[in-house]
PDB file of N, CA and C in Angstrom:
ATOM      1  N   UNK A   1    -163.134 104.067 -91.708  1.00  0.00           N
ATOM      2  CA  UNK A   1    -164.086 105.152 -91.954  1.00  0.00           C
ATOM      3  C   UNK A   1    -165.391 104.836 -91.226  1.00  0.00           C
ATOM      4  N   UNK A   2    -165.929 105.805 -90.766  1.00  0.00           N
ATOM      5  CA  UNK A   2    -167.299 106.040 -90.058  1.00  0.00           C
ATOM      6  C   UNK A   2    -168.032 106.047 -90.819  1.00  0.00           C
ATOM      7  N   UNK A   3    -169.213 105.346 -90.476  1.00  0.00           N
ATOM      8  CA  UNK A   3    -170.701 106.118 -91.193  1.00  0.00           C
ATOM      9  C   UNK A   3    -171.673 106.952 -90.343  1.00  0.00           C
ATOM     10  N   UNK A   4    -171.009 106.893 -89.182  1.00  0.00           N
ATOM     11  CA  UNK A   4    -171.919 107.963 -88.095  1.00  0.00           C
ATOM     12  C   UNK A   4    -171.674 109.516 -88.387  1.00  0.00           C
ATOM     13  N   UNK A   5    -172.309 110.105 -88.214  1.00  0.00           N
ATOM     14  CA  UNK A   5    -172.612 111.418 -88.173  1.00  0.00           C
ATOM     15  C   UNK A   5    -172.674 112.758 -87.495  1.00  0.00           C
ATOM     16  N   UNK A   6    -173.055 113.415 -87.885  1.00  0.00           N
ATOM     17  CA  UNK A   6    -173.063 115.149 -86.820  1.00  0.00           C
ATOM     18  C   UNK A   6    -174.648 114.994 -86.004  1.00  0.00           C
ATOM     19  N   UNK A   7    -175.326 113.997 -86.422  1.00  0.00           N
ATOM     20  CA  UNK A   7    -176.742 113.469 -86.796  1.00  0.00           C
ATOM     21  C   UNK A   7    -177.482 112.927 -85.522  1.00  0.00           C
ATOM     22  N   UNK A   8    -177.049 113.605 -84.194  1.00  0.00           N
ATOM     23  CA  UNK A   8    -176.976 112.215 -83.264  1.00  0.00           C
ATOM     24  C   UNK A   8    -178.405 111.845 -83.261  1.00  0.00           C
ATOM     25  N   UNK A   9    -179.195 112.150 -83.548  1.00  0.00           N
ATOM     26  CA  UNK A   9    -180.559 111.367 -82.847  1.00  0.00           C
ATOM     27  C   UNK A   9    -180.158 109.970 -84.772  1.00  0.00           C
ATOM     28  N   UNK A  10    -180.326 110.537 -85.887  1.00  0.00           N
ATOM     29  CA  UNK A  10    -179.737 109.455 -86.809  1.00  0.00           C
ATOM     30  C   UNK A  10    -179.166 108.101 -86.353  1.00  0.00           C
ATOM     31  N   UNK A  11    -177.891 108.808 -85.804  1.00  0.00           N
ATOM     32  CA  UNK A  11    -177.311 107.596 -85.171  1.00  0.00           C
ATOM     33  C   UNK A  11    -177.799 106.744 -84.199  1.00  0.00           C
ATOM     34  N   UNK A  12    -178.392 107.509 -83.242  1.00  0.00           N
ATOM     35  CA  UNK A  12    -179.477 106.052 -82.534  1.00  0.00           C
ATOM     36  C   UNK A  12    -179.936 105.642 -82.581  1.00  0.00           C
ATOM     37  N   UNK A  13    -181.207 106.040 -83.669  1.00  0.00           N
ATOM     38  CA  UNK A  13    -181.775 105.159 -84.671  1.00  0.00           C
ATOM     39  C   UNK A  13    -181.298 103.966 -85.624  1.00  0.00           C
ATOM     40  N   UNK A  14    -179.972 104.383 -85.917  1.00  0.00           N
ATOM     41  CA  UNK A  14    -179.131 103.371 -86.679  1.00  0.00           C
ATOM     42  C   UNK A  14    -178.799 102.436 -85.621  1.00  0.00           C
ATOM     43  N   UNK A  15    -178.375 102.377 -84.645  1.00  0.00           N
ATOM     44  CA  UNK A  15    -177.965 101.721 -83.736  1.00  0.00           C
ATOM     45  C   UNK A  15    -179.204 100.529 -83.655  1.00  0.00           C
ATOM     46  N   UNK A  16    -179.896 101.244 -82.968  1.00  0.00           N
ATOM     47  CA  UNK A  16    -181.720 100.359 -82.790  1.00  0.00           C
ATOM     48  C   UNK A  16    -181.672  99.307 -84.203  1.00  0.00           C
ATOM     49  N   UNK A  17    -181.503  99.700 -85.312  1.00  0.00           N
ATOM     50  CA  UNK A  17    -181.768  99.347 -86.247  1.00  0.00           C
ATOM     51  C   UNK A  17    -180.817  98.385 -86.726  1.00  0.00           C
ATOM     52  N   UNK A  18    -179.580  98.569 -86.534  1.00  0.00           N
ATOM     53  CA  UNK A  18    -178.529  97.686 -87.130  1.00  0.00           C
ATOM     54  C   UNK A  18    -178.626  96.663 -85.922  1.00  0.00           C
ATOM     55  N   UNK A  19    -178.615  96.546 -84.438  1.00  0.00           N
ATOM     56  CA  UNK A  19    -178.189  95.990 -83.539  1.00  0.00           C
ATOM     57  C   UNK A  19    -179.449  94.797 -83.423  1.00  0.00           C
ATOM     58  N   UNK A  20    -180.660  95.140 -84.185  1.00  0.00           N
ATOM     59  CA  UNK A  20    -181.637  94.645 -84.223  1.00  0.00           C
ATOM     60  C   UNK A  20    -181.458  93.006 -85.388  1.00  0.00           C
ATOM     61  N   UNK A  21    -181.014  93.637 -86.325  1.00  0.00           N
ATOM     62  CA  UNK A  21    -180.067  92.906 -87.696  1.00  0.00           C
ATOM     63  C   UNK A  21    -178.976  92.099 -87.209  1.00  0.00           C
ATOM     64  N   UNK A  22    -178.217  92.339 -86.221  1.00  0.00           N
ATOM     65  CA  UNK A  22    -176.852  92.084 -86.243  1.00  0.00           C
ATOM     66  C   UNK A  22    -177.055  91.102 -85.039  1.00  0.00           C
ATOM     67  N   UNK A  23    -178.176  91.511 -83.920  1.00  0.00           N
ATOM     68  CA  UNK A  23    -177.974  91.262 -82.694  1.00  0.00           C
ATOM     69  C   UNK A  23    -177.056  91.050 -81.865  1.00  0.00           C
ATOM     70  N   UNK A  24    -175.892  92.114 -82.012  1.00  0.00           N
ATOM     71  CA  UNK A  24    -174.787  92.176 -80.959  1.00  0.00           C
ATOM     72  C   UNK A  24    -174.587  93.672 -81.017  1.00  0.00           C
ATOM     73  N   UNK A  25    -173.982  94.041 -79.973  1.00  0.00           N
ATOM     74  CA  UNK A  25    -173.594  95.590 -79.564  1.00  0.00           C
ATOM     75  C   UNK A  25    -172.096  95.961 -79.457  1.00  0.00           C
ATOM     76  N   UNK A  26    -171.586  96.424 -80.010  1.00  0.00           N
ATOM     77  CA  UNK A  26    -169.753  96.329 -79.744  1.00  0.00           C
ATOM     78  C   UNK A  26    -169.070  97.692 -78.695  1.00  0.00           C
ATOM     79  N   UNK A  27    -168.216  97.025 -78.052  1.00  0.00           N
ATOM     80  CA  UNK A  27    -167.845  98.172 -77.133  1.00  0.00           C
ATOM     81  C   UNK A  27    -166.793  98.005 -77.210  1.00  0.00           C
ATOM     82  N   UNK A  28    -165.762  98.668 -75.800  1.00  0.00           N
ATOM     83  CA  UNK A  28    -164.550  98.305 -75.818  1.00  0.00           C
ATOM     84  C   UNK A  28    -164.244  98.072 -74.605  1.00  0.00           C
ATOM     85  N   UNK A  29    -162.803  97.153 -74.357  1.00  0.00           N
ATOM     86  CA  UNK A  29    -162.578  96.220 -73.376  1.00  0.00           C
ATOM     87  C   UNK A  29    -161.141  96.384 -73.086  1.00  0.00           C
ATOM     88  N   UNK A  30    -160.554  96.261 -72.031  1.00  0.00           N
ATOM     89  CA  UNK A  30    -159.504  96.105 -71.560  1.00  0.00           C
ATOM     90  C   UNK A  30    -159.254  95.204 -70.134  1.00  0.00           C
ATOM     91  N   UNK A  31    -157.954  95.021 -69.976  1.00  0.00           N
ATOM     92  CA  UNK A  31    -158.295  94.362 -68.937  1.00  0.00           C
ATOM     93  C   UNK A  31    -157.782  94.671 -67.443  1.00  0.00           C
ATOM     94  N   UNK A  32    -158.459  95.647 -67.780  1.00  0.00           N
ATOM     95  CA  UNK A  32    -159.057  96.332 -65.953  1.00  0.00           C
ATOM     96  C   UNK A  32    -160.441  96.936 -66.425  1.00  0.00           C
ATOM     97  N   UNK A  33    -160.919  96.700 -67.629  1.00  0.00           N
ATOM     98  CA  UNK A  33    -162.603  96.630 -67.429  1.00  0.00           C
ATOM     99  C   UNK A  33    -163.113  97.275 -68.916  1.00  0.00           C
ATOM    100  N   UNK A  34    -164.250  97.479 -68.824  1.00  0.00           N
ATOM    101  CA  UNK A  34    -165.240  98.238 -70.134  1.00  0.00           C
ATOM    102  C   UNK A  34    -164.997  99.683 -69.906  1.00  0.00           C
ATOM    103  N   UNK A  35    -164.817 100.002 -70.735  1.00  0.00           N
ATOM    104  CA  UNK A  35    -164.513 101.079 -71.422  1.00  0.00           C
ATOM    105  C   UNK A  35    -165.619 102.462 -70.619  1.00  0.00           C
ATOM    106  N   UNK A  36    -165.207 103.606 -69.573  1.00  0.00           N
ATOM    107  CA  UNK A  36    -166.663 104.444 -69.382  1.00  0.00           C
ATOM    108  C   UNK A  36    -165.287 105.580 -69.248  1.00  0.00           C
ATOM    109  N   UNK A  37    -166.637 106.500 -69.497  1.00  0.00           N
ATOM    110  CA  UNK A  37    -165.749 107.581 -69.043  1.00  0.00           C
ATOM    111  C   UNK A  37    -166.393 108.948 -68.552  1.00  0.00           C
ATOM    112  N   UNK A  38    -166.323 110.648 -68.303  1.00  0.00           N
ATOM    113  CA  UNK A  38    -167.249 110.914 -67.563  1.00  0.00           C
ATOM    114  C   UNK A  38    -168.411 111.517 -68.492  1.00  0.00           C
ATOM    115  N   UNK A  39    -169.381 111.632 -67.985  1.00  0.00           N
ATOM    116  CA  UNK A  39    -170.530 112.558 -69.022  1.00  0.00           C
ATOM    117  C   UNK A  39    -170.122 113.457 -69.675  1.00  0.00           C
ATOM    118  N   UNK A  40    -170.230 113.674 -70.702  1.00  0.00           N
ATOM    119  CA  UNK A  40    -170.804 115.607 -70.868  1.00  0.00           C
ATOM    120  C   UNK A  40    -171.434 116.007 -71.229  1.00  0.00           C
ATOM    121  N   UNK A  41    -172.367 115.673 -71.170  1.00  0.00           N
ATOM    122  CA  UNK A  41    -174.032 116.096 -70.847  1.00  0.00           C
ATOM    123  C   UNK A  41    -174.139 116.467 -69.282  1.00  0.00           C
ATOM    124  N   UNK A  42    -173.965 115.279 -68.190  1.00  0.00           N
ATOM    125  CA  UNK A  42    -174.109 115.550 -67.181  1.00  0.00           C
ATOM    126  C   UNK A  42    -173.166 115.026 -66.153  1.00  0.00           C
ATOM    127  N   UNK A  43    -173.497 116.350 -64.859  1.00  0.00           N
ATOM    128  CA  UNK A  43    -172.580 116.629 -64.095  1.00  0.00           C
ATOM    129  C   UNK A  43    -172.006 115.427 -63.262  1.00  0.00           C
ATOM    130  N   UNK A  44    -171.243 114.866 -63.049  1.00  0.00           N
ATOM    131  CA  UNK A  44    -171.248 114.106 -61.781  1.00  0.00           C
ATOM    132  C   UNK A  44    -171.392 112.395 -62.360  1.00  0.00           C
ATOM    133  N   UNK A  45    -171.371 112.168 -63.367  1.00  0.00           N
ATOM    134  CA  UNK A  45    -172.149 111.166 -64.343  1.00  0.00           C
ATOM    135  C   UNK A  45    -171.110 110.376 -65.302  1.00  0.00           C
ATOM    136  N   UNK A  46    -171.302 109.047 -64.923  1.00  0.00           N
ATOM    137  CA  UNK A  46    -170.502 108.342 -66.118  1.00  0.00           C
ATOM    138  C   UNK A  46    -171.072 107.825 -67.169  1.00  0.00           C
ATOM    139  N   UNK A  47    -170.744 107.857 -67.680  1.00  0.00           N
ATOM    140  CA  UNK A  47    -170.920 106.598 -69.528  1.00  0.00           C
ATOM    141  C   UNK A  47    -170.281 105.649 -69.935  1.00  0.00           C
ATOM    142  N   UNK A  48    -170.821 104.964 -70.540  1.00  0.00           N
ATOM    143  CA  UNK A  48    -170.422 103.566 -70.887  1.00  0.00           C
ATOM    144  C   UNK A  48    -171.029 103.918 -72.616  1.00  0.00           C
ATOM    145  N   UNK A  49    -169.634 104.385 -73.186  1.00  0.00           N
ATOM    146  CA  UNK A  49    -170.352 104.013 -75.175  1.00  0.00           C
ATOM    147  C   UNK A  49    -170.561 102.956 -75.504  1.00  0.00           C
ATOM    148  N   UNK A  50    -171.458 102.237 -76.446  1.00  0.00           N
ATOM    149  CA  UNK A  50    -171.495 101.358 -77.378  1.00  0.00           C
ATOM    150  C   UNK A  50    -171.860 102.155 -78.259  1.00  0.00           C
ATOM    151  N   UNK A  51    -171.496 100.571 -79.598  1.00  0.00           N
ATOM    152  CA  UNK A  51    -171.826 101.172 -80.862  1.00  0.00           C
ATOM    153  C   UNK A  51    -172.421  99.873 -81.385  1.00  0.00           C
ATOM    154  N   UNK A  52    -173.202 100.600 -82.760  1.00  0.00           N
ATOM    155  CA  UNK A  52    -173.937  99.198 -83.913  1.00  0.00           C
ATOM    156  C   UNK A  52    -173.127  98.502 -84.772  1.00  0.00           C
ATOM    157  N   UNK A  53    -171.783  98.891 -84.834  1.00  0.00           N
ATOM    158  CA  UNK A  53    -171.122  98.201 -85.346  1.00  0.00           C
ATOM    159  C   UNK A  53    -169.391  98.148 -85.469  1.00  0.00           C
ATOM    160  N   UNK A  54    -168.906  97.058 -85.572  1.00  0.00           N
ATOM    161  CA  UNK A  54    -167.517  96.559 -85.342  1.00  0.00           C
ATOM    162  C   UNK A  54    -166.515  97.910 -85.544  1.00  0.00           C
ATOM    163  N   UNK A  55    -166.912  98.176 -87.077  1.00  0.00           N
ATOM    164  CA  UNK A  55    -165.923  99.287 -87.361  1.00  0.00           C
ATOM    165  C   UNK A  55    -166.023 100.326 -86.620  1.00  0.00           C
ATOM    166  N   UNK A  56    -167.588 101.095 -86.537  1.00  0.00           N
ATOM    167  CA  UNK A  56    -167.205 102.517 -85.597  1.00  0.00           C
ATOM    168  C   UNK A  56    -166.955 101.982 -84.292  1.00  0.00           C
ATOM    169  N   UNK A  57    -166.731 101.357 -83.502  1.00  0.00           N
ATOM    170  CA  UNK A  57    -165.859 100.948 -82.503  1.00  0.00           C
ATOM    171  C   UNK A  57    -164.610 100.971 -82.292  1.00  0.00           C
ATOM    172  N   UNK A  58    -164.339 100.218 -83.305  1.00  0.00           N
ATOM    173  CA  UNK A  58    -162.739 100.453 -83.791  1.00  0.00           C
ATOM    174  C   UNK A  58    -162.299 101.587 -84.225  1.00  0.00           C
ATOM    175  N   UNK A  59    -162.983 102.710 -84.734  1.00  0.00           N
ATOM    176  CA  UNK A  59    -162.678 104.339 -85.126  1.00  0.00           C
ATOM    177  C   UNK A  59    -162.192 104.960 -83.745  1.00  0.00           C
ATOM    178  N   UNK A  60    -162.723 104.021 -82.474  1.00  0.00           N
ATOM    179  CA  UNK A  60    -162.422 104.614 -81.319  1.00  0.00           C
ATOM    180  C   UNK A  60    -161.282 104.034 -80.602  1.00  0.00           C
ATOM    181  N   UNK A  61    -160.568 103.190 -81.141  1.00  0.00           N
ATOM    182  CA  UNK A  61    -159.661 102.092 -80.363  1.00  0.00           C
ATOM    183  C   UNK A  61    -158.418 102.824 -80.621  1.00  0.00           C
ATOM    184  N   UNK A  62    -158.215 104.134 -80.768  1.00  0.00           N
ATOM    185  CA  UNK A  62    -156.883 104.591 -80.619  1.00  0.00           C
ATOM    186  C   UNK A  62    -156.970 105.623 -79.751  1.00  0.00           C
ATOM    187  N   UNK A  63    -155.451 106.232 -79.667  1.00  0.00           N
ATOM    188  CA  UNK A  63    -154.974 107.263 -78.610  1.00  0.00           C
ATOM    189  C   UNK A  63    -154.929 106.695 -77.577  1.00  0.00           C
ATOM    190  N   UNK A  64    -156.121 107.479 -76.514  1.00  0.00           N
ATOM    191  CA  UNK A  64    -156.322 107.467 -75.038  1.00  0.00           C
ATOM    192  C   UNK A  64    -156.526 105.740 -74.882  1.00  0.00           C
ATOM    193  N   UNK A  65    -157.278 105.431 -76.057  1.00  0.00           N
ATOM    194  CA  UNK A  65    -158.326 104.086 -75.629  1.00  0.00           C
ATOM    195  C   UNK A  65    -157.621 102.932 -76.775  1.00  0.00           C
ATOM    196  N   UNK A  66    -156.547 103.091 -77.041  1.00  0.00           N
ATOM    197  CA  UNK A  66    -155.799 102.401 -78.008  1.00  0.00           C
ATOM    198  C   UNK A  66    -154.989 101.207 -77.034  1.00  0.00           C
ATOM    199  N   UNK A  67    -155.092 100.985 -75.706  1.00  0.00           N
ATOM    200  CA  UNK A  67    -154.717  99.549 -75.199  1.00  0.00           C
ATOM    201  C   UNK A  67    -156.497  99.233 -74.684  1.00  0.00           C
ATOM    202  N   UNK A  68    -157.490  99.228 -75.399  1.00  0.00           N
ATOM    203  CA  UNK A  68    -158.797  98.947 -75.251  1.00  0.00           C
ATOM    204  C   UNK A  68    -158.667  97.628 -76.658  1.00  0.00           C
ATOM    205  N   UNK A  69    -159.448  96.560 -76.445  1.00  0.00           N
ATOM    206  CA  UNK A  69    -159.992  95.823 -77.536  1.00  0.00           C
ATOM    207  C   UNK A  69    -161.649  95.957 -77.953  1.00  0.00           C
ATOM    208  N   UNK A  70    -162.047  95.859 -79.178  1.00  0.00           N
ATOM    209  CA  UNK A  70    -163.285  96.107 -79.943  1.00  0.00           C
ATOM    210  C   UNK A  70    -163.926  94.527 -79.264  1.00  0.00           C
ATOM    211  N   UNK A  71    -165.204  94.370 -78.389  1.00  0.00           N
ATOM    212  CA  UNK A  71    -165.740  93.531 -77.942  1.00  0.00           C
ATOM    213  C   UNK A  71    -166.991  93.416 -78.395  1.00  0.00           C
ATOM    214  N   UNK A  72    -167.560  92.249 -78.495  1.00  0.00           N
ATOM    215  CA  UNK A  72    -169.033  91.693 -79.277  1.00  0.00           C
ATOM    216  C   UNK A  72    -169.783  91.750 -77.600  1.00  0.00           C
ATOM    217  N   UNK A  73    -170.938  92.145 -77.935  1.00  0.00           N
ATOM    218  CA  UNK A  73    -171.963  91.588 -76.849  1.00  0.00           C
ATOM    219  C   UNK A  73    -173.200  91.262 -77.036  1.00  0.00           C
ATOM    220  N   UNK A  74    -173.466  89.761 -77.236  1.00  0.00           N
ATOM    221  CA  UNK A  74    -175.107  90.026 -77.682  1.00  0.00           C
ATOM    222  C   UNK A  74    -175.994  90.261 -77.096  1.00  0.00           C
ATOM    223  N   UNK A  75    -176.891  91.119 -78.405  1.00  0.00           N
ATOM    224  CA  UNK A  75    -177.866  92.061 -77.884  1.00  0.00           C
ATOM    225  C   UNK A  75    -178.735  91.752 -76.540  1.00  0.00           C
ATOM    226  N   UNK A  76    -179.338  90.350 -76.424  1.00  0.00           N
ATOM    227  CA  UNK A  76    -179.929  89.655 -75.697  1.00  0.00           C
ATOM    228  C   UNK A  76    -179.294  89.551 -74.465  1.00  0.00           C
ATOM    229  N   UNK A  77    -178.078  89.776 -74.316  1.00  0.00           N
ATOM    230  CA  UNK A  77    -177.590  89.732 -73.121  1.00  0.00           C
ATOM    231  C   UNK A  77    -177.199  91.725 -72.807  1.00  0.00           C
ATOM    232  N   UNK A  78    -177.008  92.520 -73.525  1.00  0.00           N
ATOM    233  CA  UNK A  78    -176.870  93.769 -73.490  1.00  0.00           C
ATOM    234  C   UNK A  78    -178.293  94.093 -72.905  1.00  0.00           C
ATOM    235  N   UNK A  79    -179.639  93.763 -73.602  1.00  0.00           N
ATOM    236  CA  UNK A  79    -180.785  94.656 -72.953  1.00  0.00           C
ATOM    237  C   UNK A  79    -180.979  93.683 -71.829  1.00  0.00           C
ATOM    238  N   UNK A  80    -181.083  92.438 -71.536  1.00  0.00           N
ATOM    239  CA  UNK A  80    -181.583  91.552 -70.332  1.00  0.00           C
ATOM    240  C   UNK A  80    -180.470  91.427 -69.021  1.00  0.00           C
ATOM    241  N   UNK A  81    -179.041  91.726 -69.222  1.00  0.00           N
ATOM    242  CA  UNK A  81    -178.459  91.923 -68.038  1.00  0.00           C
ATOM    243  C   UNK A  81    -177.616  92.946 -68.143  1.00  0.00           C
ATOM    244  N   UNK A  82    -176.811  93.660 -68.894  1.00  0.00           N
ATOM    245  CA  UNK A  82    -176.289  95.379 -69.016  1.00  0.00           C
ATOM    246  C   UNK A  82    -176.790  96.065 -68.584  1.00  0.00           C
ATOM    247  N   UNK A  83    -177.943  96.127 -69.249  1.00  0.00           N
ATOM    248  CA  UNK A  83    -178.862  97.787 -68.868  1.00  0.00           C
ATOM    249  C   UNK A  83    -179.560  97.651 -67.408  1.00  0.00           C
ATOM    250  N   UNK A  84    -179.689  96.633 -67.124  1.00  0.00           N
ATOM    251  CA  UNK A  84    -180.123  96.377 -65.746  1.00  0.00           C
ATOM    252  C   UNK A  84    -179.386  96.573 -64.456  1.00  0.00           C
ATOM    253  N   UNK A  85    -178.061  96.436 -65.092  1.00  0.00           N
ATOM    254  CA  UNK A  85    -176.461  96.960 -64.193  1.00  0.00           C
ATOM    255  C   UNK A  85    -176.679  97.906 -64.330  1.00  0.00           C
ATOM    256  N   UNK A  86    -176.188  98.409 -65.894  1.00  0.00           N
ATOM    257  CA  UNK A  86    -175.397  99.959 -65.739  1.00  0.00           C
ATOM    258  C   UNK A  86    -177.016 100.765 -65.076  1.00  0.00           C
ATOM    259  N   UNK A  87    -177.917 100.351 -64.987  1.00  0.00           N
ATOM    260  CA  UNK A  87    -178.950 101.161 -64.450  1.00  0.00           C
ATOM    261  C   UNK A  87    -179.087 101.141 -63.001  1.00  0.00           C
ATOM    262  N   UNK A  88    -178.547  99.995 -62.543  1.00  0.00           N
ATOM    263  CA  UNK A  88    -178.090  99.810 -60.660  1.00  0.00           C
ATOM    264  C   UNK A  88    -177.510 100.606 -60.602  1.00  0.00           C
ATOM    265  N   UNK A  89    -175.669 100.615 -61.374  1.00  0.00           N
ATOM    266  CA  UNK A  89    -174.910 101.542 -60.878  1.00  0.00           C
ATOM    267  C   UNK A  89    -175.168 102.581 -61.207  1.00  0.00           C
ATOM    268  N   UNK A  90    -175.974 103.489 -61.552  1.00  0.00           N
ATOM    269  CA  UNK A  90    -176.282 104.790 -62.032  1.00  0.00           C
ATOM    270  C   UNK A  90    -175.229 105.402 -63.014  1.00  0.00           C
ATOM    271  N   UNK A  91    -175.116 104.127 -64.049  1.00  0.00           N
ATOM    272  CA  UNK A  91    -174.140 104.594 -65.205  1.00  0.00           C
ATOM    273  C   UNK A  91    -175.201 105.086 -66.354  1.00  0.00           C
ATOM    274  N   UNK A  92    -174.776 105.646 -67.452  1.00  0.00           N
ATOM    275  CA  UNK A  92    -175.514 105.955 -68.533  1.00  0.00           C
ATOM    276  C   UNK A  92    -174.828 105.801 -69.647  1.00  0.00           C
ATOM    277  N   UNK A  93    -175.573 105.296 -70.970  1.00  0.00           N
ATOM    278  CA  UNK A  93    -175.618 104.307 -72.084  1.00  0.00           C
ATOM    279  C   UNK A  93    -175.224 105.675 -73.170  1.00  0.00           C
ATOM    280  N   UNK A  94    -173.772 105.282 -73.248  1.00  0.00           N
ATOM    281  CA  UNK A  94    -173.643 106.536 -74.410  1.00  0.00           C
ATOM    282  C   UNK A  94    -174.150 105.546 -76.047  1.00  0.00           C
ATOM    283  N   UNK A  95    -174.547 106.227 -76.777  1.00  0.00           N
ATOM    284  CA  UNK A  95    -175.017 105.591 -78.052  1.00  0.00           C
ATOM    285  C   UNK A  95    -174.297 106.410 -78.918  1.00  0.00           C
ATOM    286  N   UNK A  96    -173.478 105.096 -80.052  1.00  0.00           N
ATOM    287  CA  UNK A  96    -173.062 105.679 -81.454  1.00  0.00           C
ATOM    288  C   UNK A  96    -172.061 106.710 -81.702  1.00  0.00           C
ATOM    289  N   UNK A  97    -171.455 106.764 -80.568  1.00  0.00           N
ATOM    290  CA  UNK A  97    -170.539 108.348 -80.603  1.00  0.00           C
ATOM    291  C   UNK A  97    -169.605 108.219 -82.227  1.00  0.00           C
ATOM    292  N   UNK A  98    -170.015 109.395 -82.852  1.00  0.00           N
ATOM    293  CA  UNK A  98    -169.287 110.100 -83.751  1.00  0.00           C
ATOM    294  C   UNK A  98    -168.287 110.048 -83.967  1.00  0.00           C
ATOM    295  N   UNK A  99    -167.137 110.315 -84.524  1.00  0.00           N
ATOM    296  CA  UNK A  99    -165.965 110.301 -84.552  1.00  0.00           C
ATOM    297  C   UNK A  99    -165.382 111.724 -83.421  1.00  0.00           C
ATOM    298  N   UNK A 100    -166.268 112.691 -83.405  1.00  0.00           N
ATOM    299  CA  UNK A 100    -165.773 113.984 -82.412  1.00  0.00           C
ATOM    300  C   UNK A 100    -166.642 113.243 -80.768  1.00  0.00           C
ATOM    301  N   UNK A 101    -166.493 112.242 -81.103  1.00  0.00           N
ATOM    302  CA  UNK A 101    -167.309 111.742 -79.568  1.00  0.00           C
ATOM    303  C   UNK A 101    -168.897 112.147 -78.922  1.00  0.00           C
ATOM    304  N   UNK A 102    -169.663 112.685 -80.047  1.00  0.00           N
ATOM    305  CA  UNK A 102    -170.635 113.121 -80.055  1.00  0.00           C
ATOM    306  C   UNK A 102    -171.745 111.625 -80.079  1.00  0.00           C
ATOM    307  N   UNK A 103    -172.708 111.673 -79.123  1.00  0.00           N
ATOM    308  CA  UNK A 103    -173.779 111.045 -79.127  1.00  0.00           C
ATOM    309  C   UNK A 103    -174.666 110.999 -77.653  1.00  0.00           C
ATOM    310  N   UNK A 104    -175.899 110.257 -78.154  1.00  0.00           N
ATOM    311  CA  UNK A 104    -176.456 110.402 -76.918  1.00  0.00           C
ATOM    312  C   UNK A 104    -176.233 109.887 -75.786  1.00  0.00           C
ATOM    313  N   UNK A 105    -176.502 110.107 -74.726  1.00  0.00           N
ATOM    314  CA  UNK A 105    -176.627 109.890 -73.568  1.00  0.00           C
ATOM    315  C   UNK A 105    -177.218 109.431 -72.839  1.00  0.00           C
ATOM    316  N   UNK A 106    -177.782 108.234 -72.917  1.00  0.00           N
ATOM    317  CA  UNK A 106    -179.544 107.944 -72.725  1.00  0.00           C
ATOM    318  C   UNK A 106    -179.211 107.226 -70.880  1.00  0.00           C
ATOM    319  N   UNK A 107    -180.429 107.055 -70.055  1.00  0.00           N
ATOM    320  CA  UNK A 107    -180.620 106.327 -69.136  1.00  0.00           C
ATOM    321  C   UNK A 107    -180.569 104.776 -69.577  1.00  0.00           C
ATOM    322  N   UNK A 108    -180.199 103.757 -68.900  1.00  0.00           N
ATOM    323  CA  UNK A 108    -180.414 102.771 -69.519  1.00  0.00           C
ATOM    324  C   UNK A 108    -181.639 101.833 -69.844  1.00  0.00           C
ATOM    325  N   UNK A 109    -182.889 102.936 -68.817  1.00  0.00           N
ATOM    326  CA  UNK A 109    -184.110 102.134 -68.830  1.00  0.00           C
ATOM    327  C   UNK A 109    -184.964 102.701 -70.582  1.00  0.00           C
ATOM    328  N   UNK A 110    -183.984 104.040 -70.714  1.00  0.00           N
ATOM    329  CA  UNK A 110    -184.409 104.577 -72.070  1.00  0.00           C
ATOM    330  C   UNK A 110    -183.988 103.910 -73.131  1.00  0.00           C
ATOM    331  N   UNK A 111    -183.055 103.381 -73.104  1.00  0.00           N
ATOM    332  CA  UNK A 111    -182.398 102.238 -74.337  1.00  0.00           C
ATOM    333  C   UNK A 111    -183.353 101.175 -74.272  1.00  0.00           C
ATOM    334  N   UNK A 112    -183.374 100.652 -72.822  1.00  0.00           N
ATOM    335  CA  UNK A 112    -184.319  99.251 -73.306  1.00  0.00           C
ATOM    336  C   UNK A 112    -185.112  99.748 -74.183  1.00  0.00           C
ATOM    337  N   UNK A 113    -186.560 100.259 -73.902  1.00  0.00           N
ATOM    338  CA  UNK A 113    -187.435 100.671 -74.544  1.00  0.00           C
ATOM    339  C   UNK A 113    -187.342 101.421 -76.051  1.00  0.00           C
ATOM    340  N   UNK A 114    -186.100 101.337 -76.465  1.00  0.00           N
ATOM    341  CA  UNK A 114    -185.946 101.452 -77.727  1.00  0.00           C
ATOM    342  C   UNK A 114    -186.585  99.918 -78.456  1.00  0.00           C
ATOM    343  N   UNK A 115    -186.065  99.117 -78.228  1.00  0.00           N
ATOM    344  CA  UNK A 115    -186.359  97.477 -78.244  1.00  0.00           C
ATOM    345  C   UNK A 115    -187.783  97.240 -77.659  1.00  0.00           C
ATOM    346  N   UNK A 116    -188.806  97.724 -77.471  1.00  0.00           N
ATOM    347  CA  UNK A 116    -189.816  97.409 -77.625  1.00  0.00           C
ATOM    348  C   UNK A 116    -190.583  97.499 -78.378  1.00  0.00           C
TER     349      UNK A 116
END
């Protein structure tokens, strides 16, 4: 079960907040790579989800993304070398997605600065 929501700005706040507590970020992994897939928000645009925590990660580890594994990343290494990538490659930082895959979409220089 989820505790994320219809709520998205909620949920990124929770994110900020739990990941702050927890100091790790969980995504998903396979092995031909991390988990992205395309925007829909925007055109032309990929994403990379994370989440604040183990379980809603795992809410996502089936179907399509069910040969994916639930991966730890700490935080310290997520804002000091991640966001600094996915912001080279002109990827964007999906946050907290919902169980209907709903969440934000942020730049990754916009996530850091959540953490300030």
């Amino acid at each position: 079960m989820t505790k994320l929501t219809a709520d998205i700005q909620a949920n990124l706040l929770l994110f900020v907040e739990e990941t702050q507590k927890s100091r790790v970020v969980w995504s998903l992994e396979n092995e031909e790579g991390w988990l992205a897939c395309d925007s829909t928000e925007f055109e032309n645009s990929e994403v990379m989800p994370f989440w604040s925590s183990k379980e809603d990660a795992a809410f996502h580890n089936v179907e399509e993304w069910a040969d994916f594994e639930v991966k730890e990343i700490p935080l310290d290494v997520f804002i000091e070398d991640w966001l600094i990538t996915l912001d080279e490659d002109g990827v964007l930082v999906g946050i907290n997605w919902n169980k209907n895959l709903e969440g934000k979409e942020l730049e990754p220089g916009e996530v850091a600065k959540l953490y300030l």
